[in-house]
C-alpha atoms as a PDB file:
ATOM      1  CA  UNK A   1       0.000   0.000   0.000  1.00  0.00           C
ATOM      2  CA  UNK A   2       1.264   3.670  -1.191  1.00  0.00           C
ATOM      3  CA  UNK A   3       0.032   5.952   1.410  1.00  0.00           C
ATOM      4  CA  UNK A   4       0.339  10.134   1.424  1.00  0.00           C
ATOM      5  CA  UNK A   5       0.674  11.532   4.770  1.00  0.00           C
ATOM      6  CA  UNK A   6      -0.148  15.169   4.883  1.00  0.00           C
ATOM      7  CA  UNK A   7       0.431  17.042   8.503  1.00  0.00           C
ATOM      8  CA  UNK A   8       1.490  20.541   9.102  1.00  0.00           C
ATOM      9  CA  UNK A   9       2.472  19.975  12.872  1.00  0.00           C
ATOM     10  CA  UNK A  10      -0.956  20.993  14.212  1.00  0.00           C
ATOM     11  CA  UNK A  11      -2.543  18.468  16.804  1.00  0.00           C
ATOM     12  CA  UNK A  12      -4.844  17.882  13.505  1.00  0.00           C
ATOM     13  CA  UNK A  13      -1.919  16.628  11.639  1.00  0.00           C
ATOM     14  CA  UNK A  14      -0.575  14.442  14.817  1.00  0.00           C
ATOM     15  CA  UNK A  15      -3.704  13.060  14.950  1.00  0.00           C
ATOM     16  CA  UNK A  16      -3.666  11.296  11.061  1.00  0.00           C
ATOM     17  CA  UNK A  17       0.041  10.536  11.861  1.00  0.00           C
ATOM     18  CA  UNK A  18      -0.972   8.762  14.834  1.00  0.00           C
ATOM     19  CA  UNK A  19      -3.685   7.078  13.171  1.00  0.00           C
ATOM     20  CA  UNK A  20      -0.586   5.799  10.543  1.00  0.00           C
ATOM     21  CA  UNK A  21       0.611   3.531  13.365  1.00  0.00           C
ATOM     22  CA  UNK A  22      -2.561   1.649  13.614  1.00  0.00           C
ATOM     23  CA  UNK A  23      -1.920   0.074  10.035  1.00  0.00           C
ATOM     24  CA  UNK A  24      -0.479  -3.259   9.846  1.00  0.00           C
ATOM     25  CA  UNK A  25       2.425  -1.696   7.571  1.00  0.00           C
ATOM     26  CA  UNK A  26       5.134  -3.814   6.424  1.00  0.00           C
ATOM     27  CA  UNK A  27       8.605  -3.320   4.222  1.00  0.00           C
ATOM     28  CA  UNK A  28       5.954  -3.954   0.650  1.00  0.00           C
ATOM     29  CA  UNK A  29       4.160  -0.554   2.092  1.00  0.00           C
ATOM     30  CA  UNK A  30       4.948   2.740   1.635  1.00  0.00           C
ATOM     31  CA  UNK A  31       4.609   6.808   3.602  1.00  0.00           C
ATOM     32  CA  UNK A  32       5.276   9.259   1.641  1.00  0.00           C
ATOM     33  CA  UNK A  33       4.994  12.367   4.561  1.00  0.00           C
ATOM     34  CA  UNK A  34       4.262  15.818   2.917  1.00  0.00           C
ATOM     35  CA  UNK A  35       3.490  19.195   4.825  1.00  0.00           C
ATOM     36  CA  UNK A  36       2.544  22.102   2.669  1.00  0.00           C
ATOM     37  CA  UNK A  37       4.162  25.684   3.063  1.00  0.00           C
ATOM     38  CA  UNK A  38       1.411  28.208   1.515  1.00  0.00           C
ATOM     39  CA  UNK A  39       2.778  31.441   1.168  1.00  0.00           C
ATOM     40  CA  UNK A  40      -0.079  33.253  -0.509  1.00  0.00           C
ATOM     41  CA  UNK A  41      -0.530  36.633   0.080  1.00  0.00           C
ATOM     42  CA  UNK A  42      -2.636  37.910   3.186  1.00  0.00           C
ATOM     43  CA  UNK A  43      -6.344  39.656   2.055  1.00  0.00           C
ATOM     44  CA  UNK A  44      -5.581  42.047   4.426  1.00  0.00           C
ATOM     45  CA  UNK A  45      -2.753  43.609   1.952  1.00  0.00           C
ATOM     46  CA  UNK A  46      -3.213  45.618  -0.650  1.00  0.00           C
ATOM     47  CA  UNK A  47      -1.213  44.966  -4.068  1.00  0.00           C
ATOM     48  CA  UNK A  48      -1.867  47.951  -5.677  1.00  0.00           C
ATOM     49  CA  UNK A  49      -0.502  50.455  -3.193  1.00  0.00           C
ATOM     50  CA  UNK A  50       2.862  49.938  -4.177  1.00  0.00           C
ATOM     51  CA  UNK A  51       3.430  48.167  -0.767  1.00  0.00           C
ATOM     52  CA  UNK A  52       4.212  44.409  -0.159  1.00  0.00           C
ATOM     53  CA  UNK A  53       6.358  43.360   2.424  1.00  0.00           C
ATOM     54  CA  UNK A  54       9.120  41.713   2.651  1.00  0.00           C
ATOM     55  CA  UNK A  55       8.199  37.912   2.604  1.00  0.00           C
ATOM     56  CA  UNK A  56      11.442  36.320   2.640  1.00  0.00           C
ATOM     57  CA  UNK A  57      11.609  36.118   7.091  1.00  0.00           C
ATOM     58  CA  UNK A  58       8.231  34.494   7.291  1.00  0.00           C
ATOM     59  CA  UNK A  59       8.983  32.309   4.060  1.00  0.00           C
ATOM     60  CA  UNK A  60      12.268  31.571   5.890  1.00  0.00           C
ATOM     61  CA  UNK A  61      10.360  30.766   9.428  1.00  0.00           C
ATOM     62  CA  UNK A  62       7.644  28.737   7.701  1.00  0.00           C
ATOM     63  CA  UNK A  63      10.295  26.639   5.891  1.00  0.00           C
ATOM     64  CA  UNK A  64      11.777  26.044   9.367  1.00  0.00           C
ATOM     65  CA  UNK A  65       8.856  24.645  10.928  1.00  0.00           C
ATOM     66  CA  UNK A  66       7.947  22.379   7.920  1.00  0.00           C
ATOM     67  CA  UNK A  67      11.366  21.161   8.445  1.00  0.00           C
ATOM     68  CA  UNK A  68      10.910  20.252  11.884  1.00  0.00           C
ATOM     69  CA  UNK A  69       7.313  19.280  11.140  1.00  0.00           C
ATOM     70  CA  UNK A  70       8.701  16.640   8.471  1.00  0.00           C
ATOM     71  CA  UNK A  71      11.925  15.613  11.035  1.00  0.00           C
ATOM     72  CA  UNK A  72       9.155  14.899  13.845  1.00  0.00           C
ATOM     73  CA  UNK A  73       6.882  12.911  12.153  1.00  0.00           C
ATOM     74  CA  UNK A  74       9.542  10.761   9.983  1.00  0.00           C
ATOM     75  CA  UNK A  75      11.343  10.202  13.434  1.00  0.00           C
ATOM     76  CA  UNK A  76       7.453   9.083  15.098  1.00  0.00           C
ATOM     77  CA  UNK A  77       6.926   6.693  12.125  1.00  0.00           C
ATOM     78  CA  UNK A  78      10.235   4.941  11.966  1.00  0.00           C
ATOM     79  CA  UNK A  79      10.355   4.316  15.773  1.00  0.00           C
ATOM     80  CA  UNK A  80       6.943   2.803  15.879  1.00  0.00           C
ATOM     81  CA  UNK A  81       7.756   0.374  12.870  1.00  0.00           C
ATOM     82  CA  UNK A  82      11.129  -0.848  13.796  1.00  0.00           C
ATOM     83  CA  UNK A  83      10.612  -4.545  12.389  1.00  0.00           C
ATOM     84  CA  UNK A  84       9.781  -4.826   8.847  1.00  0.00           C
ATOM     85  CA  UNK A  85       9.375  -0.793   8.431  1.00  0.00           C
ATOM     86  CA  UNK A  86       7.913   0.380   5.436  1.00  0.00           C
ATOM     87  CA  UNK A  87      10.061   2.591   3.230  1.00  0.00           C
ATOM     88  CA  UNK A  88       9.279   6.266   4.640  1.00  0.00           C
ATOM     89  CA  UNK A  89      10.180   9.049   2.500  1.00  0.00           C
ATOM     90  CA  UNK A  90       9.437  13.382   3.195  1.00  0.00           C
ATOM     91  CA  UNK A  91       9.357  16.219   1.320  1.00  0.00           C
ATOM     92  CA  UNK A  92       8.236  19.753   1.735  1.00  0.00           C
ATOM     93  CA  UNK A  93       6.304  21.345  -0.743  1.00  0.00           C
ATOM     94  CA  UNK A  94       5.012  24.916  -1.694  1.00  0.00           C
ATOM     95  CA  UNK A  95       1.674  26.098  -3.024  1.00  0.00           C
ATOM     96  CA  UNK A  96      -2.082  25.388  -2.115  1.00  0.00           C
ATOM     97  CA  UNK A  97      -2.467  22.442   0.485  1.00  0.00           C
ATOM     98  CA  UNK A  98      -5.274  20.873  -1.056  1.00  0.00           C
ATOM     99  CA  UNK A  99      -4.457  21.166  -4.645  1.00  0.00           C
ATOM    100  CA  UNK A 100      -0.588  20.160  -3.832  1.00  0.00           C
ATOM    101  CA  UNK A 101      -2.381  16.592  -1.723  1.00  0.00           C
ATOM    102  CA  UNK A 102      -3.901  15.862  -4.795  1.00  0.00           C
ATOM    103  CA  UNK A 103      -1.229  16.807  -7.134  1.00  0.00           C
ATOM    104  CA  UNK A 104       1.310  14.246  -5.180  1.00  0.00           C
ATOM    105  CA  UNK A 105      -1.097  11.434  -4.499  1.00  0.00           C
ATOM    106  CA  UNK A 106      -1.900  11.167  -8.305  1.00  0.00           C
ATOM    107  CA  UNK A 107       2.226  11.355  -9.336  1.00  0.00           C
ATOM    108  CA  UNK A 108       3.148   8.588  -7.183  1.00  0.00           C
ATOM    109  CA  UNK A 109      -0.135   6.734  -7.770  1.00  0.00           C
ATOM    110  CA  UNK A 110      -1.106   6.315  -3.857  1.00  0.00           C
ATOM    111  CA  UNK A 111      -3.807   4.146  -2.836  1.00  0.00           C
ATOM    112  CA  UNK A 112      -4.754   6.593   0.025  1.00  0.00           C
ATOM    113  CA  UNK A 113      -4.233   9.662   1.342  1.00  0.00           C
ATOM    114  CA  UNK A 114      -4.442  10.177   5.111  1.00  0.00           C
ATOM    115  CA  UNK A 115      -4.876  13.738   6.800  1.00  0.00           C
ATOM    116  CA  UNK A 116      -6.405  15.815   9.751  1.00  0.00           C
ATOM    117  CA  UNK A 117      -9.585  17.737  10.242  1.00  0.00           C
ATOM    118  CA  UNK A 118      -9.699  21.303  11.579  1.00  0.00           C
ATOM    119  CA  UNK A 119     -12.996  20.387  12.612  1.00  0.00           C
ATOM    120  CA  UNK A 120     -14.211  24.054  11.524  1.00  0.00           C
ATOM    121  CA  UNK A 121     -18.039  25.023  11.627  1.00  0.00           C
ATOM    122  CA  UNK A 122     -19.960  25.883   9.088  1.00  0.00           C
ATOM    123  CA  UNK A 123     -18.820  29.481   8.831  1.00  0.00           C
ATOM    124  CA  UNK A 124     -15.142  28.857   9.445  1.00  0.00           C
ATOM    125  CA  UNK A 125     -15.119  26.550   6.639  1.00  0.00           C
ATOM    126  CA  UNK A 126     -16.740  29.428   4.555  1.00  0.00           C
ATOM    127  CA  UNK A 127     -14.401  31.974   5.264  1.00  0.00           C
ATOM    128  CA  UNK A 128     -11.184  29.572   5.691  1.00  0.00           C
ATOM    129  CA  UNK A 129     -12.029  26.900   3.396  1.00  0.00           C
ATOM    130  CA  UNK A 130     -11.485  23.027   4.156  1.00  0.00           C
ATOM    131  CA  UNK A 131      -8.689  20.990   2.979  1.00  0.00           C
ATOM    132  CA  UNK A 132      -9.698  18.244   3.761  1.00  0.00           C
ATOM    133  CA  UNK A 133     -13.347  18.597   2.041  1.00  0.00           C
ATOM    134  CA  UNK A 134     -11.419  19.547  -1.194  1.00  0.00           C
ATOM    135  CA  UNK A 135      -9.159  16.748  -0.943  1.00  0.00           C
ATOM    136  CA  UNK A 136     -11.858  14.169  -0.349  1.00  0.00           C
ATOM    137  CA  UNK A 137     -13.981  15.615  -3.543  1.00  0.00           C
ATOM    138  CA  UNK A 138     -10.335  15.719  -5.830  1.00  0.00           C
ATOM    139  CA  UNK A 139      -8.475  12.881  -5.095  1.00  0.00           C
ATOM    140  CA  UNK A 140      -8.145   9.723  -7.479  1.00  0.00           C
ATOM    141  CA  UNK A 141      -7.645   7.426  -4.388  1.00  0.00           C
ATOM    142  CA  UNK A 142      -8.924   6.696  -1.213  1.00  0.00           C
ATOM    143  CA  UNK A 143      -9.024   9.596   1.592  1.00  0.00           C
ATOM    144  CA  UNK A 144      -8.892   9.010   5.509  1.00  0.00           C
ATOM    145  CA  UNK A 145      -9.565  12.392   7.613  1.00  0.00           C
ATOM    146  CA  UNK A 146      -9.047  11.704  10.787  1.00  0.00           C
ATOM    147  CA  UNK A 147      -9.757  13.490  13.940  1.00  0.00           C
ATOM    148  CA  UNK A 148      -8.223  14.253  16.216  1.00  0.00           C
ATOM    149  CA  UNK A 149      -9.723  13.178  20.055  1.00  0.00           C
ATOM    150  CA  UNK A 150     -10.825  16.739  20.905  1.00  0.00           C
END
């Protein structure tokens, strides 16, 4: 089984990489662990004044965390599989969450996709939009959202 794991460090994305250790996972399986940097620009500037800020410090600092993010949950998996692992690879990826889920579980032809749920209301999802509800409507294989015990 090719599995995507998609956390970005939140208790939500603990949760789905703690729900990875209840598969019976062998050396034939696969986790591919991805975490999403999304550096679009905030509504709350305005492009056409002339004035953006400099991004590169909070690009820098949100590359940082993915990092450690990635590190974390690689480190998690491989301790809790320590006979017969399955092969565990990372990688950190820029652009829209959803959209880049979708984009990796179709290249390396994954037979699920595993994630966390903000667990937003109705009007949160409205104004923040749900990963997870795109995912599950755009994916090719198999999605498991998982929540987390809250």
């Amino acid at each position: 089984m090719r599995i995507i794991l998609a956390t970005d460090g939140t208790k939500h994305g603990e949760a789905a990489a703690q729900a990875i250790k209840k598969f019976a996972l062998t050396g034939n399986d696969s986790v591919h662990i991805i975490t999403i940097v999304d550096m679009a620009v905030p509504l709350g500037i305005d492009v056409y004044s002339g004035y953006l800020p400099d991004t590169a410090e909070i690009e820098k600092a949100a590359r940082d965390h993915a990092d450690k993010v990635i590190v974390s949950t690689v480190d998690m998996l491989k301790a809790e599989f320590e006979k017969d692992p399955p092969a565990i690879s990372s990688d950190v990826l820029f652009g829209s969450p959803d959209s880049r889920i979708v984009e990796t579980a179709e290249e390396m032809k994954a037979d699920m996709i595993v994630l966390g749920s903000h667990g937003y209301n109705r009007w949160e999802r409205l104004l923040l939009g749900s990963v997870s509800d795109s995912v599950v409507h755009h994916a090719h294989c198999s999605v498991l959202i998982v929540r987390d015990e809250e």
